[in-house]
Each structure stands twice: as structure tokens, then as C-alpha cells.
C-alpha atoms as a PDB file:
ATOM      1  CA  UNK A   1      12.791   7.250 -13.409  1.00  0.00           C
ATOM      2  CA  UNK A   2       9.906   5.627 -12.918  1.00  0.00           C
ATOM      3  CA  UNK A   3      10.870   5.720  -8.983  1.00  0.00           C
ATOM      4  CA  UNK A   4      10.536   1.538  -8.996  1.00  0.00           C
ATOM      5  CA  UNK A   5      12.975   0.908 -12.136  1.00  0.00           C
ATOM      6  CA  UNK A   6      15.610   3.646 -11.676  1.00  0.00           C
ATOM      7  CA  UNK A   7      17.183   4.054 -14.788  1.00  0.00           C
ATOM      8  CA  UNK A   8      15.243   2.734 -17.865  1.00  0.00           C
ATOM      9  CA  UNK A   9      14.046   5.492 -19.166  1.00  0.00           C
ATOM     10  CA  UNK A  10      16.842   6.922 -21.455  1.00  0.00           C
ATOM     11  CA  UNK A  11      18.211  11.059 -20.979  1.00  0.00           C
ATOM     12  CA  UNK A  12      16.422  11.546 -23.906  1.00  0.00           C
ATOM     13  CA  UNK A  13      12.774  10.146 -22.817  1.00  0.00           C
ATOM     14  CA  UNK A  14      12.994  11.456 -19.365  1.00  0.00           C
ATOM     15  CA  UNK A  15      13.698  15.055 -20.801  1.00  0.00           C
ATOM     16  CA  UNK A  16      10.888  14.884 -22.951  1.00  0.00           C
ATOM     17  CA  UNK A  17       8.979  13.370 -20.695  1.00  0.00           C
ATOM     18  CA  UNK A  18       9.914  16.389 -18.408  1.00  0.00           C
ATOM     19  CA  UNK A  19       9.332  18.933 -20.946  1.00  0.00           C
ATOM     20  CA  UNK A  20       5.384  17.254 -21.617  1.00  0.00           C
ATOM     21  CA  UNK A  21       4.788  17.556 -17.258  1.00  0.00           C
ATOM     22  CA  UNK A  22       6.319  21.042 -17.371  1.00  0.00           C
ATOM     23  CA  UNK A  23       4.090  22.067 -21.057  1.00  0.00           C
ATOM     24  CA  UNK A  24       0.915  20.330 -19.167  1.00  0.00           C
ATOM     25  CA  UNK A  25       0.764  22.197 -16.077  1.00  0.00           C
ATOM     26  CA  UNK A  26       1.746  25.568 -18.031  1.00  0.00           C
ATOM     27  CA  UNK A  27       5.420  26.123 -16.743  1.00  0.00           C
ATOM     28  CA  UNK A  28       7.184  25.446 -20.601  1.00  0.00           C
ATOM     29  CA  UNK A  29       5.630  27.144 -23.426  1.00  0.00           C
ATOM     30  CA  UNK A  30       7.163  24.381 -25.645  1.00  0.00           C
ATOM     31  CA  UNK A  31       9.059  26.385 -27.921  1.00  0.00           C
ATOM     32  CA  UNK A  32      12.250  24.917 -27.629  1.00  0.00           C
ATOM     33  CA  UNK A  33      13.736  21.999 -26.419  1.00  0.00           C
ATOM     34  CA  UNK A  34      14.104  20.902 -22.173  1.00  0.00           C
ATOM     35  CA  UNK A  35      17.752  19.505 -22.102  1.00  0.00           C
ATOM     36  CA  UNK A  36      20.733  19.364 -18.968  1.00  0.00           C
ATOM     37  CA  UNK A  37      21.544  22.624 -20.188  1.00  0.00           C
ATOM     38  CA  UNK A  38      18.262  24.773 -20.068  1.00  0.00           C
ATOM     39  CA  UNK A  39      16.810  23.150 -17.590  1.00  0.00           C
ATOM     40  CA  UNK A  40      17.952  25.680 -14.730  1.00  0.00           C
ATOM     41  CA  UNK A  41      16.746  28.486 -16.383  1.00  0.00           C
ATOM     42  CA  UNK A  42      12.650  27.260 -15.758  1.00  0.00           C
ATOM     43  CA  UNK A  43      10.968  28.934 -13.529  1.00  0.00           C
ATOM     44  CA  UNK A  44       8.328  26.662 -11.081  1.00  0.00           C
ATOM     45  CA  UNK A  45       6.499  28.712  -8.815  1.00  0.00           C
ATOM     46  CA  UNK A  46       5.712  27.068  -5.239  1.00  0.00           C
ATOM     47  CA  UNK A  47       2.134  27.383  -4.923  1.00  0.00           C
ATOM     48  CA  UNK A  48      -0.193  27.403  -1.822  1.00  0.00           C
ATOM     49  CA  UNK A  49      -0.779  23.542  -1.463  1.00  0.00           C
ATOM     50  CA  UNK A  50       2.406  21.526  -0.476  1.00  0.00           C
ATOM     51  CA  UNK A  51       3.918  19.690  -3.358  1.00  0.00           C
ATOM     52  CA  UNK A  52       3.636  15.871  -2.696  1.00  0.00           C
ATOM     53  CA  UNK A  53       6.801  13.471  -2.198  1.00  0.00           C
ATOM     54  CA  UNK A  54       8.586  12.426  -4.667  1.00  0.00           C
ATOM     55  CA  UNK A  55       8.951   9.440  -2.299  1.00  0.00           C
ATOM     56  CA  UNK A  56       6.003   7.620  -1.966  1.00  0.00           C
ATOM     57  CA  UNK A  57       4.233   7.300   1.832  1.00  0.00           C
ATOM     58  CA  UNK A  58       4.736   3.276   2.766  1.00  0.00           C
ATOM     59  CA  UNK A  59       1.909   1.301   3.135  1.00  0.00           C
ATOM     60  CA  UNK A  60       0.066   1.752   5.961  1.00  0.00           C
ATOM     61  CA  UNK A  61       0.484  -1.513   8.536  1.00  0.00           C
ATOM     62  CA  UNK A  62      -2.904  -3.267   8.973  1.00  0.00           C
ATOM     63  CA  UNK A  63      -3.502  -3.982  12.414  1.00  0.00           C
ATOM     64  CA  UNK A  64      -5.175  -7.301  13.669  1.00  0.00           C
ATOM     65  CA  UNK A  65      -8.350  -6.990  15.917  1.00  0.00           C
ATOM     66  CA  UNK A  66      -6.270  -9.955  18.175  1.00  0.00           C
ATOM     67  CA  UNK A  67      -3.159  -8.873  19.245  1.00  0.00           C
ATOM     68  CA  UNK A  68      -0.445 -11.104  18.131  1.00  0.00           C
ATOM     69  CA  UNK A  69       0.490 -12.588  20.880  1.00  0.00           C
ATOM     70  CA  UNK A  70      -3.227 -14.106  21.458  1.00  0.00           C
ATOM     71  CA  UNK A  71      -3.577 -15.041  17.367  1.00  0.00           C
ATOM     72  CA  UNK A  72      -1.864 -18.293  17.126  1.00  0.00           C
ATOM     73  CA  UNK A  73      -3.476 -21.140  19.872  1.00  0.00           C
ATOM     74  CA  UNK A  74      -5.551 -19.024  21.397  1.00  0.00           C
ATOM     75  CA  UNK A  75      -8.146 -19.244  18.145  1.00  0.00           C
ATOM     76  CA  UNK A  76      -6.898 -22.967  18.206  1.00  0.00           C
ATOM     77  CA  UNK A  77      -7.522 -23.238  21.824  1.00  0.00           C
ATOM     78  CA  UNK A  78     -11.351 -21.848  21.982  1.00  0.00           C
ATOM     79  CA  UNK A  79     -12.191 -24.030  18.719  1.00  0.00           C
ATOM     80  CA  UNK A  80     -11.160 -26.998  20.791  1.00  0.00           C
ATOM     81  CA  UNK A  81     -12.795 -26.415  23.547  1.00  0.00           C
ATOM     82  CA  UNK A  82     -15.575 -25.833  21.475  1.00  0.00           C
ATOM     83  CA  UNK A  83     -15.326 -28.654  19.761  1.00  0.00           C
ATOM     84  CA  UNK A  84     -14.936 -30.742  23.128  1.00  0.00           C
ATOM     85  CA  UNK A  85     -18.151 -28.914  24.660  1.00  0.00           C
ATOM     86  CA  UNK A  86     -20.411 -30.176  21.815  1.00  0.00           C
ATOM     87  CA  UNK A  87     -18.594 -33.624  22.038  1.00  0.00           C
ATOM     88  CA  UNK A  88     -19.782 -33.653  25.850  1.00  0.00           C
ATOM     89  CA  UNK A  89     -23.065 -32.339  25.147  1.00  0.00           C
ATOM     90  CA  UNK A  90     -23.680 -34.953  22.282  1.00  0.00           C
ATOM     91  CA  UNK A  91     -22.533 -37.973  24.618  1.00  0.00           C
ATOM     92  CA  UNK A  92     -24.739 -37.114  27.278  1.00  0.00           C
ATOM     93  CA  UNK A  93     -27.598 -36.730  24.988  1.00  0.00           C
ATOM     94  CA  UNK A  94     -27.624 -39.939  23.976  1.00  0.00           C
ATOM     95  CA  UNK A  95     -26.623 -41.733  27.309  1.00  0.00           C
ATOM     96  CA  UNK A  96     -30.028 -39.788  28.127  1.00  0.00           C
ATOM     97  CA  UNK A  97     -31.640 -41.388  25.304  1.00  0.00           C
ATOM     98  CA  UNK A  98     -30.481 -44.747  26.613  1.00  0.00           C
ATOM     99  CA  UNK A  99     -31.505 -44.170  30.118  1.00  0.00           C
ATOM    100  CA  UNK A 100     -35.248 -43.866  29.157  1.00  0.00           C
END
């Protein structure tokens, strides 16, 4: 306990930290003390709603709107020619300009 640094909290702290959860949501009446020994003997009631994982879910996987295999020089690709159309359109512009 906590789940991403198993073992630093000491017996002591993670009982009482148990004992506090258990007092919180009503199941201890905090009379005496939540220890290896007692601990059995607490009764937790399963209640309608399902009791989350102690394992938390992994994070969901983000999908790209380009599918990976089109991500890399594809994008590269249409800047180019792109890049190359305006280059074209720019030359013949001015050879235009020159004509007249």
C-alpha cells in the first residue's frame, strides 16, 4: 500500500489507516483497535453496486485519426507536394509577368 509504492506504509499505518476507511463508511464502530488478529472478525456487507478494482483500469489507448501506417511520409509527402504546387504556381506567375 499505496498500490504504486508497495510497501511503505508500515503494519502499523496501514492498519490504522484501515481502521479510519472501515470507521468512515460505518463498518468499525472504533472502539477498539483493527490489528492481524481482529481483522477477520469485521463484517463488510456486499452492497448492490459492484465494488471497484483494487487494480486500477489501464489507460485507455488514444487512437490517431491517420492510421499509422499513413502518419509518417504521407503528412511529409502532401506538404511537399504542396510546397512544390505553390513553387510552380509562383514561377509561372512571374514568367507571366515577364511575358507582358
Amino acid at each position: 500500500m499505496p498500490f504504486q509504492s508497495p510497501g511503505i506504509l508500515s503494519d502499523t499505518l496501514s492498519w490504522q489507516l484501515t481502521a479510519f476507511l472501515l470507521r468512515q463508511n460505518g463498518l468499525w464502530d472504533g472502539q477498539s483497535e483493527v490489528n492481524a488478529s481482529n481483522a477477520a472478525q469485521i463484517v463488510v456487507f456486499q452492497s448492490a453496486m459492484p465494488v471497484p478494482s483494487a487494480t486500477p483500469f489501464p489507460t485507455p489507448q488514444v487512437s490517431s485519426p491517420i492510421p499509422e501506417s499513413q502518419s509518417g511520409y504521407s503528412i511529409s509527402l502532401v506538404f511537399i507536394v504542396i510546397g512544390l504546387a505553390i513553387l510552380v504556381l509562383v514561377v509561372l506567375i512571374i514568367l507571366h509577368a515577364k511575358v507582358r
